[in-house]
Structure formats: C-alpha cells, structure tokens
C-alpha atoms as a PDB file:
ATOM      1  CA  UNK A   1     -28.506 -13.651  -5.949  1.00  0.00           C
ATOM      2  CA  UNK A   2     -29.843 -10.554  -4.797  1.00  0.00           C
ATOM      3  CA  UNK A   3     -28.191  -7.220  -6.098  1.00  0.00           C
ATOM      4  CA  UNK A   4     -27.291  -6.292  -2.341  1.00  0.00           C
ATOM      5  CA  UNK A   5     -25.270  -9.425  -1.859  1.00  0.00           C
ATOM      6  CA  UNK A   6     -21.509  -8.252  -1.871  1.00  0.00           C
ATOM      7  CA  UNK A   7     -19.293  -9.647  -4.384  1.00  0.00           C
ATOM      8  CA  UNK A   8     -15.523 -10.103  -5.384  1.00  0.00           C
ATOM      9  CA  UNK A   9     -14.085  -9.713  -8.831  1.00  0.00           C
ATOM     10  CA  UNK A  10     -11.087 -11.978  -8.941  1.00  0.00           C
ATOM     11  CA  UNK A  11      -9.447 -12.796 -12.301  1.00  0.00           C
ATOM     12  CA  UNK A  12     -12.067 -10.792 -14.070  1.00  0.00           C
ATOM     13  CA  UNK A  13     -14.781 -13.218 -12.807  1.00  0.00           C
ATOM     14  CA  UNK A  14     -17.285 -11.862 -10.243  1.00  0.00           C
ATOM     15  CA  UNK A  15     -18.128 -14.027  -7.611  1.00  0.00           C
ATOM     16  CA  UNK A  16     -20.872 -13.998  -4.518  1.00  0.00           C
ATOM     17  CA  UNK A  17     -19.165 -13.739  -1.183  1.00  0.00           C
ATOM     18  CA  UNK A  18     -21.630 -15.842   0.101  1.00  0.00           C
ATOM     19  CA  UNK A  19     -20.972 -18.785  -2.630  1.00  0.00           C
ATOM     20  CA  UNK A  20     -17.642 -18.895  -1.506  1.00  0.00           C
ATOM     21  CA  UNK A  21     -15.867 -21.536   1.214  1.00  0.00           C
ATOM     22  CA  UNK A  22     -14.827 -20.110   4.473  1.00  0.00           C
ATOM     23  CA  UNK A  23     -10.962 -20.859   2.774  1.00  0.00           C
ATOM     24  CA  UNK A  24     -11.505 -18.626  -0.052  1.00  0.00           C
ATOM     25  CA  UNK A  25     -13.300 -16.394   2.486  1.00  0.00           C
ATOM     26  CA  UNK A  26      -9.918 -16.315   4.393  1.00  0.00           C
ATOM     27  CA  UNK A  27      -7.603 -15.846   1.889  1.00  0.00           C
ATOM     28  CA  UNK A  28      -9.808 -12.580   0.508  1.00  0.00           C
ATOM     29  CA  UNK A  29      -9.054 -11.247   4.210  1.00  0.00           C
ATOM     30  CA  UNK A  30      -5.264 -12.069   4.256  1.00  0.00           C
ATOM     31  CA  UNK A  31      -4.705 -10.248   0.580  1.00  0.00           C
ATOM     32  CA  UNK A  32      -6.711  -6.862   2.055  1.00  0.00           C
ATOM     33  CA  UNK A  33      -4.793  -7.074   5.280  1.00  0.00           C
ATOM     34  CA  UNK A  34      -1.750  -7.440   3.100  1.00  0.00           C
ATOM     35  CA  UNK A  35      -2.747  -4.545   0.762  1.00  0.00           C
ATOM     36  CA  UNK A  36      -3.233  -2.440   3.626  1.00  0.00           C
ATOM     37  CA  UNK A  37       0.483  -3.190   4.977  1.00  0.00           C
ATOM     38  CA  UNK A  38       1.357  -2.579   1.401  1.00  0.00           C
ATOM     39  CA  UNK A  39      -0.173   0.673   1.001  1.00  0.00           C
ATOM     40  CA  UNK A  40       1.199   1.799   4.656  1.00  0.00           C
ATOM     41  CA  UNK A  41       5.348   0.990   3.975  1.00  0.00           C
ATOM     42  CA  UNK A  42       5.125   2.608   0.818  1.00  0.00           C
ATOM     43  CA  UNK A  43       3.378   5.686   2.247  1.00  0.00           C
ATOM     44  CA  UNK A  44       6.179   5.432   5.288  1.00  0.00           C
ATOM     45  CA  UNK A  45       9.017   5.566   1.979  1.00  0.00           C
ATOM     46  CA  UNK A  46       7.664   8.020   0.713  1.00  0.00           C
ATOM     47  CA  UNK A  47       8.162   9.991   4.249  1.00  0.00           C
ATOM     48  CA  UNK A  48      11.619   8.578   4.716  1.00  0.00           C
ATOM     49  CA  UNK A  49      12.152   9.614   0.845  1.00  0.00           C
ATOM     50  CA  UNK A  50      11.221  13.323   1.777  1.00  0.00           C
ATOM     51  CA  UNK A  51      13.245  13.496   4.623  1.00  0.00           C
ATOM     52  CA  UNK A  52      16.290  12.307   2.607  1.00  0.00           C
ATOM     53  CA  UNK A  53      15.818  14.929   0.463  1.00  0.00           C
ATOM     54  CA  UNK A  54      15.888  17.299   3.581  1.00  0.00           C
ATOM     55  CA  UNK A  55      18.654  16.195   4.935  1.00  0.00           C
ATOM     56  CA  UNK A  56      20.607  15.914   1.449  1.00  0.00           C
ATOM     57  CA  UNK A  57      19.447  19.732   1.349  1.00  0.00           C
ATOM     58  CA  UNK A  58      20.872  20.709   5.414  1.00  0.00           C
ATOM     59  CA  UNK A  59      23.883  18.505   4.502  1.00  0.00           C
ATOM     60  CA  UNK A  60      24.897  20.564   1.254  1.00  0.00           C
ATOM     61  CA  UNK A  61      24.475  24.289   3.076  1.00  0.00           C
ATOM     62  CA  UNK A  62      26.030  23.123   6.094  1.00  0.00           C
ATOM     63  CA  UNK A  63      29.461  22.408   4.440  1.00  0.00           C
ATOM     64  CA  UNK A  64      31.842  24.919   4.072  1.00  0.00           C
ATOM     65  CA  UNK A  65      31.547  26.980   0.428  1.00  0.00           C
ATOM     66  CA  UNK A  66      34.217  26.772  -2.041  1.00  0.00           C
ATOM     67  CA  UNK A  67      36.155  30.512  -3.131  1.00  0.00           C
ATOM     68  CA  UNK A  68      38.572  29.816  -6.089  1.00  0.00           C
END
C-alpha cells in the first residue's frame, strides 16, 4: 500500500479504499451523502430554533402590559 492511497477507518479498523468491493465502495458514499443531509437539517433547526426565539420575543412585547 502506498502512504498516498486513501483510506477509511470504520470500526476502528483502517482499511484501503482500493481493497474494498465496489458495494462497500457504495455504501461509504450513501453514509457521507447522508451525513451531509444530517449536518444540513440540523443546521436548518438551529435557524428555525432562532427564529422561535424571535418571534417568542415580538410575541411577548406586542401584547398589551399588565397595570395592577
């Protein structure tokens, strides 16, 4: 193996990409397209999450204020 090849650690064993079936090769590709998805819905919650907040905020100074 030469130290260029690129390699996968999966279960704490490192693997050649090259010494790997087109399957395995397939799978990799369908986890990183998943972790991608992943990573964008929770950045979009976090956006909705804010804006929540925001309009929790606008909701609370738009009422009318209490006088005892």
């Amino acid at each position: 193996m030469a130290d260029s090849e690129q390699k996968v650690i999966i279960d704490n064993t490192e693997y050649a990409l090259s010494s790997l079936s087109q399957e395995a090769k397939t799978q990799i590709t369908n986890l990183r397209v998943v972790e991608n998805e992943i990573a964008q819905l929770k950045a979009k919650l976090a956006i909705a999450s804010t804006a929540k907040i925001a309009y929790q905020h606008a909701l609370k100074n738009a009422l009318p204020v209490e006088t005892h």
